[in-house]
PDB file of N, CA and C in Angstrom:
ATOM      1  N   UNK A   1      35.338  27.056 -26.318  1.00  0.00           N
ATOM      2  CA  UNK A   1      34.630  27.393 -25.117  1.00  0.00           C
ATOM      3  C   UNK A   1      35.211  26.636 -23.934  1.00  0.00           C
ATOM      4  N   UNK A   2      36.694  27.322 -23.572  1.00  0.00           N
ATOM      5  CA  UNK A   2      37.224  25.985 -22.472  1.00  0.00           C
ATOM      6  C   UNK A   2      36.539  26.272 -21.252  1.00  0.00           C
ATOM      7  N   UNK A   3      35.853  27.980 -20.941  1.00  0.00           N
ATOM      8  CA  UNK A   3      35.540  28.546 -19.820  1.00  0.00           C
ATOM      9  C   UNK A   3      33.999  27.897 -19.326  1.00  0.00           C
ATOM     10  N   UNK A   4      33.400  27.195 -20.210  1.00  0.00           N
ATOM     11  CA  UNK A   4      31.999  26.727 -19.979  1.00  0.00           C
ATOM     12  C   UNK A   4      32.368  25.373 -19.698  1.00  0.00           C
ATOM     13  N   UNK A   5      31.916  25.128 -18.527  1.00  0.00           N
ATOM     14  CA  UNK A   5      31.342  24.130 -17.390  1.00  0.00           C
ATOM     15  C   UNK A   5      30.607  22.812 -17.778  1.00  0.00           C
ATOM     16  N   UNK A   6      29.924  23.336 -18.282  1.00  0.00           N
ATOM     17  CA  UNK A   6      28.711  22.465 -19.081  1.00  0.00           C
ATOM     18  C   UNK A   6      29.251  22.107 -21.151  1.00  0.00           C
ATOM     19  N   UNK A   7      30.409  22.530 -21.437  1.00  0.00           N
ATOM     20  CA  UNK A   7      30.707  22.352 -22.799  1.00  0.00           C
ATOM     21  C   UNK A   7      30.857  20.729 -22.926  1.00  0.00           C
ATOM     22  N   UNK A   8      31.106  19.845 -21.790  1.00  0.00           N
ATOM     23  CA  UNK A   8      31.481  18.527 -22.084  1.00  0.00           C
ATOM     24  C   UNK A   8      30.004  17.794 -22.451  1.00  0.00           C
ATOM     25  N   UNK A   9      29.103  18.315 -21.422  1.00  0.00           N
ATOM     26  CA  UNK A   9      27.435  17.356 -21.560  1.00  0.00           C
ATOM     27  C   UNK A   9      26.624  17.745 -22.439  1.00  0.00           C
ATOM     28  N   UNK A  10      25.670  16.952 -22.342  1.00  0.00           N
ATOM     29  CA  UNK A  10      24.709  17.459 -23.829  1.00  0.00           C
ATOM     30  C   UNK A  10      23.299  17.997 -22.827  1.00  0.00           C
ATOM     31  N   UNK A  11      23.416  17.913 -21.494  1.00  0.00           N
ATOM     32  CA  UNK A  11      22.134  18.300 -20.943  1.00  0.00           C
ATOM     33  C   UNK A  11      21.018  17.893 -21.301  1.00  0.00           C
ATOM     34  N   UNK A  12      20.620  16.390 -21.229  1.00  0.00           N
ATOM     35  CA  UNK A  12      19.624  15.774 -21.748  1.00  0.00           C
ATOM     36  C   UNK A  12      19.618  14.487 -20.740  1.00  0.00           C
ATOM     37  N   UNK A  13      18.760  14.492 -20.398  1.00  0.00           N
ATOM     38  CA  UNK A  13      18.388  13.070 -19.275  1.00  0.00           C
ATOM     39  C   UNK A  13      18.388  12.161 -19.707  1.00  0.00           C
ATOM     40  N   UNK A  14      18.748  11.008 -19.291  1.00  0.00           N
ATOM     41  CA  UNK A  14      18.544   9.700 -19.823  1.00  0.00           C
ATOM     42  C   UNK A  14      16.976   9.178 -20.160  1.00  0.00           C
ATOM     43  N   UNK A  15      16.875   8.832 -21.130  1.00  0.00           N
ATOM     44  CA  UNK A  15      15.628   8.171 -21.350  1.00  0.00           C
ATOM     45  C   UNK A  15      15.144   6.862 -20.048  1.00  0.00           C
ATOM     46  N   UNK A  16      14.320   6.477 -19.720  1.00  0.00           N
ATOM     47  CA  UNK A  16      13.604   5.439 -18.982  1.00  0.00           C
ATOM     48  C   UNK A  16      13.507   4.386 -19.781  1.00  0.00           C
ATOM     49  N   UNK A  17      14.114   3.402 -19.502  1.00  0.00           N
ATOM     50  CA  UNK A  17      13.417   1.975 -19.791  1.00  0.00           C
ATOM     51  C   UNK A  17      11.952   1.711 -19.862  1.00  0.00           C
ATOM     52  N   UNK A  18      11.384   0.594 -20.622  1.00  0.00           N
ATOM     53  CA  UNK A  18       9.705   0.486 -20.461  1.00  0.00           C
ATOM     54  C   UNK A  18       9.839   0.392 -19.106  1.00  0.00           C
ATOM     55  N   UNK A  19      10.628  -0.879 -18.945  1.00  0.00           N
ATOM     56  CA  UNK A  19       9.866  -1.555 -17.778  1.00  0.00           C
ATOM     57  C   UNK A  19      10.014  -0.017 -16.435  1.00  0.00           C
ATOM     58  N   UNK A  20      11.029   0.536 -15.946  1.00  0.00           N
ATOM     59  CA  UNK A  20      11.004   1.302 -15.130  1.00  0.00           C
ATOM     60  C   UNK A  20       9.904   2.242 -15.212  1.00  0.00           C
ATOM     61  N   UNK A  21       9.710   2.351 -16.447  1.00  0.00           N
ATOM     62  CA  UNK A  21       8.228   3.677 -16.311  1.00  0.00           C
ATOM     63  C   UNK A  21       6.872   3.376 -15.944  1.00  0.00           C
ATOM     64  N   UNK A  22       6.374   1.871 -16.079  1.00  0.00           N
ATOM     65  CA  UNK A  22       5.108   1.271 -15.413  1.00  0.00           C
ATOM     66  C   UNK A  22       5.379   0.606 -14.297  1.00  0.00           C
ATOM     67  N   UNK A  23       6.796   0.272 -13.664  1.00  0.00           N
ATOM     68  CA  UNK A  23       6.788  -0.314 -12.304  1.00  0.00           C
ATOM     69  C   UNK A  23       6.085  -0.077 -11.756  1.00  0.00           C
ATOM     70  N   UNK A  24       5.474   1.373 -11.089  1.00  0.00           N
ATOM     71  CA  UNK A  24       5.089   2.166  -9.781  1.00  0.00           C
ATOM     72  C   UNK A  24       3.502   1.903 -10.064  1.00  0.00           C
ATOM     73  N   UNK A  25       3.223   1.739 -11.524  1.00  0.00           N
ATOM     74  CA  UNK A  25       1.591   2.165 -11.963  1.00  0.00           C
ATOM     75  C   UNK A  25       1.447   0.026 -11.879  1.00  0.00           C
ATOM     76  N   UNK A  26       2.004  -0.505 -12.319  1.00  0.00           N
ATOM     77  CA  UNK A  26       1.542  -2.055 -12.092  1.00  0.00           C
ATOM     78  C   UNK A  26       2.198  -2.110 -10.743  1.00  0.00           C
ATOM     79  N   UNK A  27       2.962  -1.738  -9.839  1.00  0.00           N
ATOM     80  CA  UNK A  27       2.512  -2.300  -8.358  1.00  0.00           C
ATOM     81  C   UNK A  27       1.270  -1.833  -7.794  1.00  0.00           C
ATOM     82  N   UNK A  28       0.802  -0.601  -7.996  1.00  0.00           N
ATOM     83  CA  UNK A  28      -0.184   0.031  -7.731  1.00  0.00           C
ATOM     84  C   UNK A  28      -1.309  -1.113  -7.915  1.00  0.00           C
ATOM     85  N   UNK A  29      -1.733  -1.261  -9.138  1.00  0.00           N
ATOM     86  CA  UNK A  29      -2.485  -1.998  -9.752  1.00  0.00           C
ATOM     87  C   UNK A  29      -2.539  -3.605  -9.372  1.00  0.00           C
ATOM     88  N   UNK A  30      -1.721  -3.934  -9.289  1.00  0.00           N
ATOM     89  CA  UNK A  30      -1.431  -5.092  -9.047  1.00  0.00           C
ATOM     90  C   UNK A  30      -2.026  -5.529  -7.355  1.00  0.00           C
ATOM     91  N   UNK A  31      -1.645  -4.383  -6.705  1.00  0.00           N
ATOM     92  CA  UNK A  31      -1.584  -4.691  -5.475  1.00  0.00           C
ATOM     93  C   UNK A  31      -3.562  -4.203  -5.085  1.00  0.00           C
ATOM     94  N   UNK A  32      -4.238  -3.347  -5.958  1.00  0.00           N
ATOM     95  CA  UNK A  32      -5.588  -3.518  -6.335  1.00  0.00           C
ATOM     96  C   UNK A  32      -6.173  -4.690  -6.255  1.00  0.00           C
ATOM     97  N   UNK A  33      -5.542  -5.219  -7.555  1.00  0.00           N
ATOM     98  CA  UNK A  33      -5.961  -6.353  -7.969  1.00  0.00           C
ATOM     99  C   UNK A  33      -5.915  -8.037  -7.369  1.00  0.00           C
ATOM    100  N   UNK A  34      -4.787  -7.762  -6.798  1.00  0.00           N
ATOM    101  CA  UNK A  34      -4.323  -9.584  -5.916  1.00  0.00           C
ATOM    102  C   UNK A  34      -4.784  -8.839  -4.581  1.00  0.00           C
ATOM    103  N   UNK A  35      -4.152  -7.855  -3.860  1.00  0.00           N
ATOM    104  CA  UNK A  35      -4.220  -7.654  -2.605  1.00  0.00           C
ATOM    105  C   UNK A  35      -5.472  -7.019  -2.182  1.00  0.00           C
ATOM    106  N   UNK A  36      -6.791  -6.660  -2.997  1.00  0.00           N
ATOM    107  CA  UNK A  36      -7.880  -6.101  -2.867  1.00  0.00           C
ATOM    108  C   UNK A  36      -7.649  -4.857  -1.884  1.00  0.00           C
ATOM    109  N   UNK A  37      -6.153  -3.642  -2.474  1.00  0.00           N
ATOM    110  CA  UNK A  37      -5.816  -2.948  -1.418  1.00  0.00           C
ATOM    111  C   UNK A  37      -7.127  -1.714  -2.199  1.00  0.00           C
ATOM    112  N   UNK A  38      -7.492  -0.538  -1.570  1.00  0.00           N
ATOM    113  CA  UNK A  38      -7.973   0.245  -1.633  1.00  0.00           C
ATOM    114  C   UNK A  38      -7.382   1.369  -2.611  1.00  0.00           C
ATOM    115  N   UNK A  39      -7.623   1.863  -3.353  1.00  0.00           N
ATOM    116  CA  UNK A  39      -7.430   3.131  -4.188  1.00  0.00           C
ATOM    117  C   UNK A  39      -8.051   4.019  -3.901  1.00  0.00           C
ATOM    118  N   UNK A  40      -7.474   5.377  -3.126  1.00  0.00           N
ATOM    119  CA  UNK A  40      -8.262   6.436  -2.783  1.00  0.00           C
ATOM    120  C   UNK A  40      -7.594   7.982  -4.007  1.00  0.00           C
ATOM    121  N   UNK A  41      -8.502   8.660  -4.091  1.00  0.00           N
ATOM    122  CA  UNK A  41      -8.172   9.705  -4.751  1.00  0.00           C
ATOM    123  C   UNK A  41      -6.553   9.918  -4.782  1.00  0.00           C
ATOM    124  N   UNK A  42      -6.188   9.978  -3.327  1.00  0.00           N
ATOM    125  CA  UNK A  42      -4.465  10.541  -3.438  1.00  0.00           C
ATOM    126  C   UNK A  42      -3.400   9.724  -4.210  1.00  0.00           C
ATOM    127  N   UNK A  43      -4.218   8.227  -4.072  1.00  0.00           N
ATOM    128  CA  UNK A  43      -3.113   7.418  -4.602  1.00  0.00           C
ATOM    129  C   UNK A  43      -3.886   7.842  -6.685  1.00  0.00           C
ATOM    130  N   UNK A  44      -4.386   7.865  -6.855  1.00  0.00           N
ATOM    131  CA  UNK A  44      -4.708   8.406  -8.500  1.00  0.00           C
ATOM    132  C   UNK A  44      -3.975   9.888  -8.812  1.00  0.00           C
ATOM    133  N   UNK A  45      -4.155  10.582  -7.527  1.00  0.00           N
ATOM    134  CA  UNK A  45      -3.255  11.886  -7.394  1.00  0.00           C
ATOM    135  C   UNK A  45      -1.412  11.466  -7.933  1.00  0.00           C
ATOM    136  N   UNK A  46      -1.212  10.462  -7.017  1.00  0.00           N
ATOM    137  CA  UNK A  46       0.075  10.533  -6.883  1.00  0.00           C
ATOM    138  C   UNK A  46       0.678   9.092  -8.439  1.00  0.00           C
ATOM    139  N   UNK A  47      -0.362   8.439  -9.340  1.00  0.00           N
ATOM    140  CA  UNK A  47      -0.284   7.879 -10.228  1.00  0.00           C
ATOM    141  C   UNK A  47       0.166   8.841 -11.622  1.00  0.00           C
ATOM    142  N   UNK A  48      -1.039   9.986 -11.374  1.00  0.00           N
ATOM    143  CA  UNK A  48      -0.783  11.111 -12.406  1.00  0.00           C
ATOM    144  C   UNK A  48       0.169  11.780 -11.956  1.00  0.00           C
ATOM    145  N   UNK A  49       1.186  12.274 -10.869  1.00  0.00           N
ATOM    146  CA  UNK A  49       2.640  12.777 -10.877  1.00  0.00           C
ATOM    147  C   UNK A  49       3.350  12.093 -11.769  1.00  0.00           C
ATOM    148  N   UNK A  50       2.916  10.786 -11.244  1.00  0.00           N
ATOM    149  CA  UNK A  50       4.379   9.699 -11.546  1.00  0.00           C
ATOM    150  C   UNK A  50       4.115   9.575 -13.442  1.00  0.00           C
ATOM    151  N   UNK A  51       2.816   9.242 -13.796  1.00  0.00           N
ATOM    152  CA  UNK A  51       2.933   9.973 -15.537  1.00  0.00           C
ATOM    153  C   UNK A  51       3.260  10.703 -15.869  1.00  0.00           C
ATOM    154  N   UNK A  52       3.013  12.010 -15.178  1.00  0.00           N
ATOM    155  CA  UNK A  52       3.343  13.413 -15.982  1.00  0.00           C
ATOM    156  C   UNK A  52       4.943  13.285 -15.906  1.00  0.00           C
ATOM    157  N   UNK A  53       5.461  13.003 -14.613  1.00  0.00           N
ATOM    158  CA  UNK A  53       6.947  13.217 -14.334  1.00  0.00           C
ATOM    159  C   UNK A  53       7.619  12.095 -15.493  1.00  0.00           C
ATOM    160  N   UNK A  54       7.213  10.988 -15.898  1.00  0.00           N
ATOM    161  CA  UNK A  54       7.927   9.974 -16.926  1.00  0.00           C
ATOM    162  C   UNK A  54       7.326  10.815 -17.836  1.00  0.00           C
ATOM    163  N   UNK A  55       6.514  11.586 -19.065  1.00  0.00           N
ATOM    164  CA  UNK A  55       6.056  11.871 -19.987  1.00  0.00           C
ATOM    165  C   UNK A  55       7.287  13.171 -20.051  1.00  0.00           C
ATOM    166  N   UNK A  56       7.348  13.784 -19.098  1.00  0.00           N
ATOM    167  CA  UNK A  56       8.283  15.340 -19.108  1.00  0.00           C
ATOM    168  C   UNK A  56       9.830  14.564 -19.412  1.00  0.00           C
ATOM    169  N   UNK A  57      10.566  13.523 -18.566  1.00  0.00           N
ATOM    170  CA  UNK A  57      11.574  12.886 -18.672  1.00  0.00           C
ATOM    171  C   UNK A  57      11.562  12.614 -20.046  1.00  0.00           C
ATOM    172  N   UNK A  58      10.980  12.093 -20.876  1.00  0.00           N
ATOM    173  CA  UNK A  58      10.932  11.699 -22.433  1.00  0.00           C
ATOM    174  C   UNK A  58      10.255  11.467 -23.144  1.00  0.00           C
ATOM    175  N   UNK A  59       9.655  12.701 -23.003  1.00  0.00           N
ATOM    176  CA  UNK A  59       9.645  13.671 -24.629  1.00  0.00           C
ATOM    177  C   UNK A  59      10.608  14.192 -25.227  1.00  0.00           C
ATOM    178  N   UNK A  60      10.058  14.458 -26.541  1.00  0.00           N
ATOM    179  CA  UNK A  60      11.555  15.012 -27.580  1.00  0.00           C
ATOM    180  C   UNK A  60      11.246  16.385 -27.024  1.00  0.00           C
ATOM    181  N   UNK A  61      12.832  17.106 -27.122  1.00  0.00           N
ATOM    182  CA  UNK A  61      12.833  18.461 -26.793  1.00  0.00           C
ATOM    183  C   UNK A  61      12.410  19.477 -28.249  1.00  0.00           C
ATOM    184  N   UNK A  62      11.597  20.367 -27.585  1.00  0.00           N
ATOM    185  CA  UNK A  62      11.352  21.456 -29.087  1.00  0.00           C
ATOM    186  C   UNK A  62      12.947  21.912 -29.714  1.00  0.00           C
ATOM    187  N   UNK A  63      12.488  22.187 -30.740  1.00  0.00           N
ATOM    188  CA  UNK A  63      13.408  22.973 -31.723  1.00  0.00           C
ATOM    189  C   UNK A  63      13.397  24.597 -31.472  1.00  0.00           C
ATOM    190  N   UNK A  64      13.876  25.156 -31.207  1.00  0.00           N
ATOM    191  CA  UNK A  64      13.633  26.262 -31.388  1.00  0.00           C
ATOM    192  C   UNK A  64      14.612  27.197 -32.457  1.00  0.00           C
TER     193      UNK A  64
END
């Protein structure tokens, strides 16, 4: 397949480190917690992107 583009990669994202995948959710938290900052709905809005988007990044891919 020399004509395919994509024959060299495996098309699979790099997995996340722990630590990179709770950075965003312990500054959040953190900054709750020491900085008595406020948590409003959007920022819980924008906590559950940032899970769903690390949970979609790595998971195992189906078999089909």
């Amino acid at each position: 397949m020399l004509n395919d583009p994509m024959a060299c990669c495996d098309n699979h994202s790099a997995p996340l480190t722990y630590p990179t995948r709770v950075a965003a959710v312990l500054a959040v938290l953190f900054g709750w917690l020491i900085l008595s900052q406020d948590i409003g709905l959007t920022v819980w809005f924008a906590l559950l992107l940032v899970a769903t988007g690390i949970h979609l990044i790595n998971r195992k891919p189906r078999v089909r």
